[in-house]
Protein backbone atom coordinates (compact mmCIF):
# COMPACT_ATOMS: atom_id res chain seq x y z
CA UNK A 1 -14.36 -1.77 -31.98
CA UNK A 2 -11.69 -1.32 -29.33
CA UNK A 3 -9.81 -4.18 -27.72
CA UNK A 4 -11.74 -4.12 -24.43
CA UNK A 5 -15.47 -5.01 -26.51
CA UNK A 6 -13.16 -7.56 -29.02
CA UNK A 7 -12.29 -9.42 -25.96
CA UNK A 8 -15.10 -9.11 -23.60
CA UNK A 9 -18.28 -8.45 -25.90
CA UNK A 10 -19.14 -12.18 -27.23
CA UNK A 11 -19.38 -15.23 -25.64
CA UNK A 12 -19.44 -14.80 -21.44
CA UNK A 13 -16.45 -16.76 -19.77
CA UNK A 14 -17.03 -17.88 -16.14
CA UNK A 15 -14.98 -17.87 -13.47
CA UNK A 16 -14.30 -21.57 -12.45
CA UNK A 17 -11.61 -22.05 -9.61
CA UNK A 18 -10.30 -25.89 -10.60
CA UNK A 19 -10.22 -25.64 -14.19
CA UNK A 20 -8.59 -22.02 -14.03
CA UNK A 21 -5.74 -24.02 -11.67
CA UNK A 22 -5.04 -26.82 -14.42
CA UNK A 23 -4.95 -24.27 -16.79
CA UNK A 24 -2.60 -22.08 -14.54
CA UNK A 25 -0.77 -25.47 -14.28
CA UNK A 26 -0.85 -26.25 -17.19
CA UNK A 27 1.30 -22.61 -18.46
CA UNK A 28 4.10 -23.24 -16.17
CA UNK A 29 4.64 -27.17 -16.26
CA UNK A 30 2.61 -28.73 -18.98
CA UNK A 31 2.67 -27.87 -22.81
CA UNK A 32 6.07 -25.98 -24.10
CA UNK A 33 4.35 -24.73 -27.49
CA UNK A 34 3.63 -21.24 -27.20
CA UNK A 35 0.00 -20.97 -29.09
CA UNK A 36 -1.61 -23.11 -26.45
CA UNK A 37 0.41 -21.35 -23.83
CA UNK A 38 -1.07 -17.83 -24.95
CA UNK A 39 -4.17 -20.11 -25.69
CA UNK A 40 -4.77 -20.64 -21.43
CA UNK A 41 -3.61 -17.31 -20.83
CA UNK A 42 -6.69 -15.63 -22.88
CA UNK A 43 -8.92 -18.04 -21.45
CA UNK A 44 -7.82 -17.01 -17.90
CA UNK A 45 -8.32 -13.57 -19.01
CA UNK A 46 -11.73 -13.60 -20.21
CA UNK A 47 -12.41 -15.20 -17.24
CA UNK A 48 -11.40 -12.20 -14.98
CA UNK A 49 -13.63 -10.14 -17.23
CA UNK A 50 -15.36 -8.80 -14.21
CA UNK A 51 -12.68 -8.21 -12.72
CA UNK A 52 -10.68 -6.29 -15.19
CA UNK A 53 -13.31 -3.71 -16.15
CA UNK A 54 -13.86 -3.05 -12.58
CA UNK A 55 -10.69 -1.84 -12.30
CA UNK A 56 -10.17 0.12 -15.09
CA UNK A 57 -13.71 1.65 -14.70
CA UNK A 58 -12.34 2.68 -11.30
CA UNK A 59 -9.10 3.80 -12.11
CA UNK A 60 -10.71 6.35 -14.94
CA UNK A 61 -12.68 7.45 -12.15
CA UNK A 62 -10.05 8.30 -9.93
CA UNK A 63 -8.56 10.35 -12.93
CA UNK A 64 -11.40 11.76 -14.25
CA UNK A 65 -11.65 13.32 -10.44
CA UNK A 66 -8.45 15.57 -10.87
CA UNK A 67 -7.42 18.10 -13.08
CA UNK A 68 -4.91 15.81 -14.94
CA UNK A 69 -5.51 16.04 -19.07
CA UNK A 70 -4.65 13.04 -20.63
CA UNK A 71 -6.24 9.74 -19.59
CA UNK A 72 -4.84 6.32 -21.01
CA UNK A 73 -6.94 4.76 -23.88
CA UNK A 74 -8.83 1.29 -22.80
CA UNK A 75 -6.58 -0.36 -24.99
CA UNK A 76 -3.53 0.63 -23.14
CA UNK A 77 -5.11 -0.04 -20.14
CA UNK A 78 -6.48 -3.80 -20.99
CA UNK A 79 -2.50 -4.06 -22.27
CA UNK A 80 -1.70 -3.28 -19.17
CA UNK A 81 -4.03 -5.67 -17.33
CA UNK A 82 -3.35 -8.27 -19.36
CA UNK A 83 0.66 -7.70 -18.37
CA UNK A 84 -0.38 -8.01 -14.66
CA UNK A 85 -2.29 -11.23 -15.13
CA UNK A 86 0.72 -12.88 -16.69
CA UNK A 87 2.67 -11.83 -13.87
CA UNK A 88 0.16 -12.85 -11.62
CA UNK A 89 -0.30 -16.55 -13.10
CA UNK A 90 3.83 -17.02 -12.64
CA UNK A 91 3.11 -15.84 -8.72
CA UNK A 92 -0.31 -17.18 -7.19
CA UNK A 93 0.17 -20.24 -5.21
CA UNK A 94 -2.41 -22.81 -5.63
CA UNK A 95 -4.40 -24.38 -2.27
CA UNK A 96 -7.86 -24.82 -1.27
CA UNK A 97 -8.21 -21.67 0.54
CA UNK A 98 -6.23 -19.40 -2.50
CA UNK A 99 -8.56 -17.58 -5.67
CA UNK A 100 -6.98 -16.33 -8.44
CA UNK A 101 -9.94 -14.15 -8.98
CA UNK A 102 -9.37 -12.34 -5.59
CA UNK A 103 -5.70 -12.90 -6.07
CA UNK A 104 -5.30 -10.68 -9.20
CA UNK A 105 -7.94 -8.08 -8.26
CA UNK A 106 -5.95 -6.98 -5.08
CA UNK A 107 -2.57 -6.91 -7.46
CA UNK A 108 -4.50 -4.90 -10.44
CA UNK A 109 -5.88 -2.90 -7.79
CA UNK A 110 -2.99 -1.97 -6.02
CA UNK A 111 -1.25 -2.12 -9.21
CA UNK A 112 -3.48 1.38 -10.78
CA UNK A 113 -4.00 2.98 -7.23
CA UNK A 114 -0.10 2.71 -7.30
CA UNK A 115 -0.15 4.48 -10.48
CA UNK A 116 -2.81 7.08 -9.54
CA UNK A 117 -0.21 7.86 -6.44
CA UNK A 118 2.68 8.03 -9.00
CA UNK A 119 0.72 10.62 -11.47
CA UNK A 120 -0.29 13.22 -8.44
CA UNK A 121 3.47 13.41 -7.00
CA UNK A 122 5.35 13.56 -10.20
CA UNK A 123 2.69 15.59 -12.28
CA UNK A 124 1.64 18.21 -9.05
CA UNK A 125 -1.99 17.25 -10.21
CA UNK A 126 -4.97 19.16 -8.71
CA UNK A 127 -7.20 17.36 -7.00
CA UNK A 128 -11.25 18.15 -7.09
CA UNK A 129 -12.39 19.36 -3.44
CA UNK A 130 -14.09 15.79 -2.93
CA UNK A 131 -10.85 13.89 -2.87
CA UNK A 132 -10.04 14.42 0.19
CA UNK A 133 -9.25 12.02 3.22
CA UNK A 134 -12.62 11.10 4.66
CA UNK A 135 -11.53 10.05 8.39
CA UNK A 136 -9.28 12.48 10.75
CA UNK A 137 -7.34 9.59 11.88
CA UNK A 138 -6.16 8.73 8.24
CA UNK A 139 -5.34 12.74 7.48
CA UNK A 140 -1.60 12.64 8.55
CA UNK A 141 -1.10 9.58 6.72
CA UNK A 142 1.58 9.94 3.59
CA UNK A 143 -0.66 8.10 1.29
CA UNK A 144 -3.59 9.89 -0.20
CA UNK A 145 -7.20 7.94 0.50
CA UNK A 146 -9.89 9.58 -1.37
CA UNK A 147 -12.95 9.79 -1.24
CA UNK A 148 -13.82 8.22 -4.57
CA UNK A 149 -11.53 5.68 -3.81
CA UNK A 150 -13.38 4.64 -0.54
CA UNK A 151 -16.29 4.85 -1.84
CA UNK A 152 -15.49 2.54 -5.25
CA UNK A 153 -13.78 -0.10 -3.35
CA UNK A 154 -15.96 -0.36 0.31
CA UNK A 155 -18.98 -0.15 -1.20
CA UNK A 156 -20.63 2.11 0.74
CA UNK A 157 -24.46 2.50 0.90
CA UNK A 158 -26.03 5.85 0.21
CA UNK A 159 -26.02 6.80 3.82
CA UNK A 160 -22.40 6.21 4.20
CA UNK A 161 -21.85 7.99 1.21
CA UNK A 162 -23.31 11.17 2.71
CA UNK A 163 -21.86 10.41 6.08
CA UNK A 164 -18.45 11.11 4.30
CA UNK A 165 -18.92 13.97 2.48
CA UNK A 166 -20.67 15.33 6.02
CA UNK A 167 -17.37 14.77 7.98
CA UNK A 168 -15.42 15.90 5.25
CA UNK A 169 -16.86 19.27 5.24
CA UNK A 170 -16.79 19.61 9.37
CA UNK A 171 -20.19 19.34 9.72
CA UNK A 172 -21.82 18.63 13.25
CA UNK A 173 -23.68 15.33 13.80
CA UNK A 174 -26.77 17.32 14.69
CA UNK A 175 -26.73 18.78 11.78
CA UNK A 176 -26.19 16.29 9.43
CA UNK A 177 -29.63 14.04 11.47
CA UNK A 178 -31.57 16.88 11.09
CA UNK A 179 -30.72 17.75 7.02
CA UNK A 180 -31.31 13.92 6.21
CA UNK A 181 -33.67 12.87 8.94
CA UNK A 182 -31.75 10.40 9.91
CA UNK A 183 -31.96 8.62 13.18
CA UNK A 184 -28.83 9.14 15.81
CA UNK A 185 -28.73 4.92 16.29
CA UNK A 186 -28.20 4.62 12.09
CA UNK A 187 -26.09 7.36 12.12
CA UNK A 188 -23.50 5.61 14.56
CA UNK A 189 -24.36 2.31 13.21
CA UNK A 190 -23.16 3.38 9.42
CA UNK A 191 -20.21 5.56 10.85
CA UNK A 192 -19.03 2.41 12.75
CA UNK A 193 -19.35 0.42 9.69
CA UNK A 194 -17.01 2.93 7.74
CA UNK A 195 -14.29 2.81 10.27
CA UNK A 196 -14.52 -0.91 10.58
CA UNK A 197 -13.85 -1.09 6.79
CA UNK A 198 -11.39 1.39 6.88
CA UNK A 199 -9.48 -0.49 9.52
CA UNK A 200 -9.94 -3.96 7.13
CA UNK A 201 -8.74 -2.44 4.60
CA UNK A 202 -5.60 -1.23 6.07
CA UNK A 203 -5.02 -4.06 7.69
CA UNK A 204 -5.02 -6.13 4.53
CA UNK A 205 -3.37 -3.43 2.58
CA UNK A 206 -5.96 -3.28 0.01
CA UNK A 207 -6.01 0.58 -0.17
């Protein structure tokens, strides 16, 4: 049994906002001894169990999508995780309006799509034709958005899905509502939708 089932396969941790704060509290003002410390920080982790095998389930993805041979083991990768949380816990501020659940998914997010970056310019790594950039406005850009990237993160329906791949390979609109009988209204609807998350996500610096 690897590290990843020994941690998450038992008993189900929820996420709770207030009593993941005292605990969060708790690590940086409250008790010194260093069992119970480690003791809150494994509770806060099982808690982001969701969170944390999203993102390594997506990261794999992203690798598995390129020629590159050696992929981390889930144990280095839960290591990993569990390195960011820590760092995490010492940086979140605490409010009303502030998750740590959102929180540490944008910085484990960022964190691997950082790393992803790091392994294609340093390791001249092949990518599979689908990883390309999906919208001609993002194609000059110096950072690499992919396809499977996009399409892990946004969410995107099956329409929106093809929608991409259709612009990706130059096809013409009429073509594409003809091969998938779609209408020209939902085509334009979804496409709009893309950008618009596209734009979000820029904005907030997510991708």
């Amino acid at each position: 049994m690897d590290l990843q089932q020994r941690l998450f396969s038992k008993k189900k941790f929820y996420f709770k906002k207030e009593f993941l704060n005292i605990c969060i509290l708790r690590i940086r003002y409250g008790h010194r001894n260093e069992n119970t410390i480690n003791g809150y920080k494994l509770y806060i982790f099982k808690m982001m169990q969701n969170v944390v095998n999203k993102n390594i389930y997506n990261y794999i993805r992203l690798l598995n999508s390129t020629s590159i041979s050696e992929i981390p083991s889930q144990d280095e990768l839960i290591t990993e995780c569990y390195i960011m949380m820590d760092k995490c816990i010492l940086k979140f501020k605490i409010g009303n309006k502030n998750l740590f659940y959102y929180y540490f998914n944008k910085s484990l997010s960022r964190n691997f799509y950082r790393k992803y970056q790091k392994i294609l310019k340093e390791k001249k790594v092949e990518l599979t034709p689908e990883l390309i950039v999906v919208h001609p406005k993002l194609r000059d850009n110096s950072e690499i958005y992919t396809v499977e990237l996009l399409m892990s993160n946004l969410r995107f329906d099956d329409v929106e899905k093809k929608i991409c791949r259709s612009r990706l390979r130059g096809q013409k609109t009429s073509d594409f509502l003809k091969e998938n009988n779609i209408t020209n209204s939902k085509y334009m609807h979804s496409l709009a939708h893309i950008k618009n998350m596209i734009r979000y996500y820029k904005k907030n610096k997510v991708l």
